[in-house]
Protein backbone atom coordinates (compact mmCIF):
# COMPACT_ATOMS: atom_id res chain seq x y z
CA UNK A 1 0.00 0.00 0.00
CA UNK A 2 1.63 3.41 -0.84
CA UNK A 3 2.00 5.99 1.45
CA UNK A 4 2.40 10.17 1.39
CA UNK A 5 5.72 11.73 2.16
CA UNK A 6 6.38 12.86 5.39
CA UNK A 7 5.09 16.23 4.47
CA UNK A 8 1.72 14.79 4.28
CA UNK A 9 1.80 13.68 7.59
CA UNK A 10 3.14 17.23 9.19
CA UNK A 11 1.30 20.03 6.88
CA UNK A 12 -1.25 19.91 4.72
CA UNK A 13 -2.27 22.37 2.13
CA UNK A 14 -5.71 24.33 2.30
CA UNK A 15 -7.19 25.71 -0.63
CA UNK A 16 -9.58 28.96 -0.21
CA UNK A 17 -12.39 30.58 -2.37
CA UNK A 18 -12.51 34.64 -2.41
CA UNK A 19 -14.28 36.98 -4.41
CA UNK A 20 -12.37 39.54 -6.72
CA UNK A 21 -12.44 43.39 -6.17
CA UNK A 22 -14.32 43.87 -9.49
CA UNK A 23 -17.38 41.56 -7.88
CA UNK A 24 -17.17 43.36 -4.42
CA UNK A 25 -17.21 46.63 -6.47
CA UNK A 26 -20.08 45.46 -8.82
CA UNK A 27 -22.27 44.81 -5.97
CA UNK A 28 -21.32 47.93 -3.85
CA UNK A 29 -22.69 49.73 -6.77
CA UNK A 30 -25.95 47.60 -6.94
CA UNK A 31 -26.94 48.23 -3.85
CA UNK A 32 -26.47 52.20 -3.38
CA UNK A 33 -27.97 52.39 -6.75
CA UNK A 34 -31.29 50.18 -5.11
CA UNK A 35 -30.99 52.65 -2.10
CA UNK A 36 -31.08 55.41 -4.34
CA UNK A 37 -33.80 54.43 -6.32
CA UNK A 38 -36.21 53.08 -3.96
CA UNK A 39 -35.67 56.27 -1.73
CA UNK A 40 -39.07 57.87 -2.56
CA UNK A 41 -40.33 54.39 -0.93
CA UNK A 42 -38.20 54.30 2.50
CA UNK A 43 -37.73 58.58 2.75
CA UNK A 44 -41.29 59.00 3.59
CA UNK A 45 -41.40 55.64 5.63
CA UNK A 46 -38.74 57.04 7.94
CA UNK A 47 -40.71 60.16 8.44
CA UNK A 48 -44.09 58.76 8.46
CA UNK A 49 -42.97 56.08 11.23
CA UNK A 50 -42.13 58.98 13.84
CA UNK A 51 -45.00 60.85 13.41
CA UNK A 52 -48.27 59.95 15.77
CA UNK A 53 -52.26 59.76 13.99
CA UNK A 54 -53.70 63.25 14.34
CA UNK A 55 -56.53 62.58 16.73
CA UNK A 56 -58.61 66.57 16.75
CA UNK A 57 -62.29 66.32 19.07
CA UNK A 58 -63.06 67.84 22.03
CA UNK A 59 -61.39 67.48 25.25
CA UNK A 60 -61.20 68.88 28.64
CA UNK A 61 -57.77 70.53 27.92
CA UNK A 62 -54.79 71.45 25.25
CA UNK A 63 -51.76 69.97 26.52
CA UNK A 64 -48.65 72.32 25.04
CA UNK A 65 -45.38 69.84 24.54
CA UNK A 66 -42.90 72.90 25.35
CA UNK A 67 -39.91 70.16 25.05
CA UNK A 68 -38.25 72.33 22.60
CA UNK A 69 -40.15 75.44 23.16
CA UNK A 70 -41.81 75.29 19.56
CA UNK A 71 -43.81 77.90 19.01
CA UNK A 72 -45.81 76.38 16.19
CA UNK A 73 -47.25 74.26 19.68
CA UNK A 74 -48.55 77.25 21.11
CA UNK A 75 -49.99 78.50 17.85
CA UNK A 76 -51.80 75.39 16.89
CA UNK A 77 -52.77 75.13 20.93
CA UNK A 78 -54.41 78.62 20.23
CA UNK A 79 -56.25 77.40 16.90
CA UNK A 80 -57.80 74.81 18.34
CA UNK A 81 -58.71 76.84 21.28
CA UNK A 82 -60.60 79.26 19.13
CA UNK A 83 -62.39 76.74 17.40
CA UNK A 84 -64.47 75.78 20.71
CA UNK A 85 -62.60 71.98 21.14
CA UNK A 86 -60.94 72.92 24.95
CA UNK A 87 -61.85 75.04 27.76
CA UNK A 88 -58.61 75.45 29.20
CA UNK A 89 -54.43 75.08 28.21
CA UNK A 90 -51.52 73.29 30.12
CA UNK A 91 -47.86 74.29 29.44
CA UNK A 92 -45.65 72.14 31.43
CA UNK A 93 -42.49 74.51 31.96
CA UNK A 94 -38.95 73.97 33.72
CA UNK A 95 -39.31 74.01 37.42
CA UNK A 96 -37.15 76.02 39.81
CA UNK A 97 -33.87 74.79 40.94
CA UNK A 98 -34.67 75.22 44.14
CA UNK A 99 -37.98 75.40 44.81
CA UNK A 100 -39.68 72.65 42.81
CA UNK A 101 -43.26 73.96 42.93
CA UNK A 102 -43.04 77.22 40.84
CA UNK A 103 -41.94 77.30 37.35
CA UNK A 104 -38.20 78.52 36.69
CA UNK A 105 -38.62 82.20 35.93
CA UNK A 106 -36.45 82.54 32.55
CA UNK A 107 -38.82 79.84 31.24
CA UNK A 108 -42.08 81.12 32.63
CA UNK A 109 -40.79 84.43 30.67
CA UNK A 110 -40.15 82.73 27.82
CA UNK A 111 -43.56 80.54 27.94
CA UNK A 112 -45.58 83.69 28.45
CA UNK A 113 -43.77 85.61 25.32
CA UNK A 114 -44.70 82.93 23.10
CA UNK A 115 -48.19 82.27 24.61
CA UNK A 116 -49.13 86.41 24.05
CA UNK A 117 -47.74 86.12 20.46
CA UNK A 118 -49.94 82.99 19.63
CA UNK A 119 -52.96 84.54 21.41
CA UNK A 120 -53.18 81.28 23.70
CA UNK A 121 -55.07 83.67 26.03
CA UNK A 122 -54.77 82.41 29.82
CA UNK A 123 -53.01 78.89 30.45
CA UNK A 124 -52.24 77.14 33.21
CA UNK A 125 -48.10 76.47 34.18
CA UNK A 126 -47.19 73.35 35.21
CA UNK A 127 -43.73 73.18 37.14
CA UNK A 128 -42.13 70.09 35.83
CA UNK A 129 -38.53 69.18 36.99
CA UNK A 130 -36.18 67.47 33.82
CA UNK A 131 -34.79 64.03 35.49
CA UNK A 132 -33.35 61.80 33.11
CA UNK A 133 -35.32 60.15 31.22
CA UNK A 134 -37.00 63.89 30.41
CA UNK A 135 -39.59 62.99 28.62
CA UNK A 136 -40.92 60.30 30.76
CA UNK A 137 -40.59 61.93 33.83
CA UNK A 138 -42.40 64.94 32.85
CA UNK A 139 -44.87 63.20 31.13
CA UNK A 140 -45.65 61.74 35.35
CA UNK A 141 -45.81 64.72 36.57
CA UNK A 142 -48.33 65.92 33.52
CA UNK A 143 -50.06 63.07 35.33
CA UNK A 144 -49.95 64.06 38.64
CA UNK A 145 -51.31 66.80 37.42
CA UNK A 146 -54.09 66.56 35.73
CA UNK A 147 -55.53 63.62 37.64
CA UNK A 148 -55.83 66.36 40.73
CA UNK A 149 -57.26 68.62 38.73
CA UNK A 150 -60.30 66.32 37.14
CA UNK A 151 -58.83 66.24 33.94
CA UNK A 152 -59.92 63.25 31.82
CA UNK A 153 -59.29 64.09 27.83
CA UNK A 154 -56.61 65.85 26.12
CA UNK A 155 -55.17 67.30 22.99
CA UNK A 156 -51.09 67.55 22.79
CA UNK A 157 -50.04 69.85 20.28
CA UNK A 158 -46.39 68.58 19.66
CA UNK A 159 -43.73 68.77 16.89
CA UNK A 160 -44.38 66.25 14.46
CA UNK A 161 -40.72 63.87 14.65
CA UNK A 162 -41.23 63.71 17.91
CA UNK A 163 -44.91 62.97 18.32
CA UNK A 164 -44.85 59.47 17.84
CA UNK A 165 -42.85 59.07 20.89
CA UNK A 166 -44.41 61.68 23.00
CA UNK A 167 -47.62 59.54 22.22
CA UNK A 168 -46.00 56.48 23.48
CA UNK A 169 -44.92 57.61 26.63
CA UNK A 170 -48.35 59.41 27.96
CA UNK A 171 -50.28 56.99 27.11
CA UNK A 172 -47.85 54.74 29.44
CA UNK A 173 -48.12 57.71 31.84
CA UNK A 174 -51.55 57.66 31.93
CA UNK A 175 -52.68 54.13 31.96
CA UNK A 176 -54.65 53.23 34.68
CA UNK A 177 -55.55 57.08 34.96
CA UNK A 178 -58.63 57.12 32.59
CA UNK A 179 -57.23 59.88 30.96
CA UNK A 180 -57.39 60.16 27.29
CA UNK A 181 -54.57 61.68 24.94
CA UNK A 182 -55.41 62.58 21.09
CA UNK A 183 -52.45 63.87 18.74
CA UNK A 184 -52.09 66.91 16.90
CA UNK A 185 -48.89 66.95 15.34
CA UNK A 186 -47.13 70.26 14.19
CA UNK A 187 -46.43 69.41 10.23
CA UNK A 188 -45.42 72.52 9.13
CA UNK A 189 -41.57 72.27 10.50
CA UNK A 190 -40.47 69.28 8.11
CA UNK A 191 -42.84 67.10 5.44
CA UNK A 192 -41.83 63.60 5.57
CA UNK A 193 -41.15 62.91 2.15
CA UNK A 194 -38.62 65.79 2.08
CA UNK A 195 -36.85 65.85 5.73
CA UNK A 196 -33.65 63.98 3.71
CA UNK A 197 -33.51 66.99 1.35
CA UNK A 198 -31.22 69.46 4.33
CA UNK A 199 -28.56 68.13 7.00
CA UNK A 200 -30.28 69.69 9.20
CA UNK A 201 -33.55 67.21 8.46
CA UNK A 202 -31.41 64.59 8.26
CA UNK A 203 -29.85 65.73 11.75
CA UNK A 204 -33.56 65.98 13.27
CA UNK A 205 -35.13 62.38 11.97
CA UNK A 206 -31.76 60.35 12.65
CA UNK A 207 -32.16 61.95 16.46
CA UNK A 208 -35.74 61.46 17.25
CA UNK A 209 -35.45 57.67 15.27
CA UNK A 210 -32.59 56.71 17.69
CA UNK A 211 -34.84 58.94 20.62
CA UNK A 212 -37.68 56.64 19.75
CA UNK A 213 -36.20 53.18 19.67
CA UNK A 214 -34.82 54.06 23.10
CA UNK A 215 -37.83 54.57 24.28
CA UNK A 216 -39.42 51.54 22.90
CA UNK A 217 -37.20 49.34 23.37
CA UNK A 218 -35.77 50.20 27.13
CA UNK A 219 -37.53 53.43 28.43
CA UNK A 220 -40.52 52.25 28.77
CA UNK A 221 -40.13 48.86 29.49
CA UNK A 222 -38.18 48.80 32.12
CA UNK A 223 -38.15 52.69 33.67
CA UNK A 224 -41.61 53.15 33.17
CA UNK A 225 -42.27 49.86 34.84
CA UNK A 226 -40.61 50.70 37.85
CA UNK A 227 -42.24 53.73 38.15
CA UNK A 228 -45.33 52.63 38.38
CA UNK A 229 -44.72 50.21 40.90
CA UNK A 230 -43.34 53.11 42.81
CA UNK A 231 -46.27 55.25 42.60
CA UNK A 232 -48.75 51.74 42.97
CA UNK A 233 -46.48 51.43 46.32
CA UNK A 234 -47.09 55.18 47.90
């Protein structure tokens, strides 16, 4: 029976399959080009997906989202005001550093500028206090809130990239509260079929995407869990 050499029995030799530059290059091409193409598909998708259902009927109040002191919010707030849907306004604002229960006064200046402008007419300042996660936290004390107050329905005038997620967490806020929320999302700041068009829309959707996927995914799972088994416990 014949046997190998001796360097069969210490090496042996491995042959290996790779693909050539020209095929990696080929298909590098292909698939920008189907990105490209297929962009009026997925552009609008991106923006559509972070933007809440516009829910407009009457309510007890018009919650302002002042998270990025919009004024579009307090213009649309005043809008809806005027057409008979809510009694009253609510414009959570930055709490004071040191005293918790009054709004910070910068803020309540600032609030009040924009409120004149849009012709809110009186509103009602809710001291909130921005504890990581912001949103979340605020949207609890919103709660707190309104639940004293008898306050059972709700418009949120909000900007529209981030309405999606504002929805999200009040209506985790507010389960269990009997309080309803309806959306009115402020349009006017970025369509979603054109938001890829500037950096800056670019900047805005690619932060409130990763903003909302946060929140979905670990926010409100697990933060929002706990506190409501901290507020079940007081």
């Amino acid at each position: 029976m014949a046997t190998g050499s001796w360097k069969d029995f210490v090496v042996r030799r491995k042959e290996s399959v790779t693909t050539t530059w020209r095929f990696r290059l080929t298909v590098l091409v292909l698939l920008v080009g189907t990105i490209w193409l297929s962009r009026g598909l997925w552009i609008p998708g991106i923006g559509d997906s972070l933007i809440c259902d516009e829910q407009i009927g009457p309510a007890d109040a018009i919650l302002v989202d002042n998270s990025d002191q919009n004024y579009l919010a307090f213009e649309q707030a005043a809008a809806l005001r005027k057409a008979g849907l809510a009694p009253r306004a609510l414009v959570p604002t930055t709490a004071d550093a040191k005293n918790s229960a009054v709004p910070n006064l910068v803020s309540q200046e600032v609030v009040g500028v924009m409120a004149k402008v849009a012709w809110l007419g009186d509103f009602d300042v809710i001291p909130v206090r921005e504890v990581e996660p912001i949103t979340l936290n605020i949207a609890y004390q919103v709660r707190d809130y309104v639940t004293k107050h008898h306050i059972r329905s709700m418009l949120i005038t909000v900007s529209a990239f981030r309405s999606q997620r504002t929805m999200l967490v009040y209506e985790a806020a507010m389960r269990g509260t009997g309080v309803s929320m309806r959306c009115v999302p402020i349009r006017s700041e970025k369509d979603p079929e054109d938001w890829a068009h500037s950096l800056h829309g670019i900047q805005v959707v690619v932060e409130q995407f990763g903003k909302l996927l946060y929140y979905r995914w670990y926010v409100l799972p697990f933060k929002a869990a706990r506190l409501n088994a901290t507020t079940a416990s007081t």
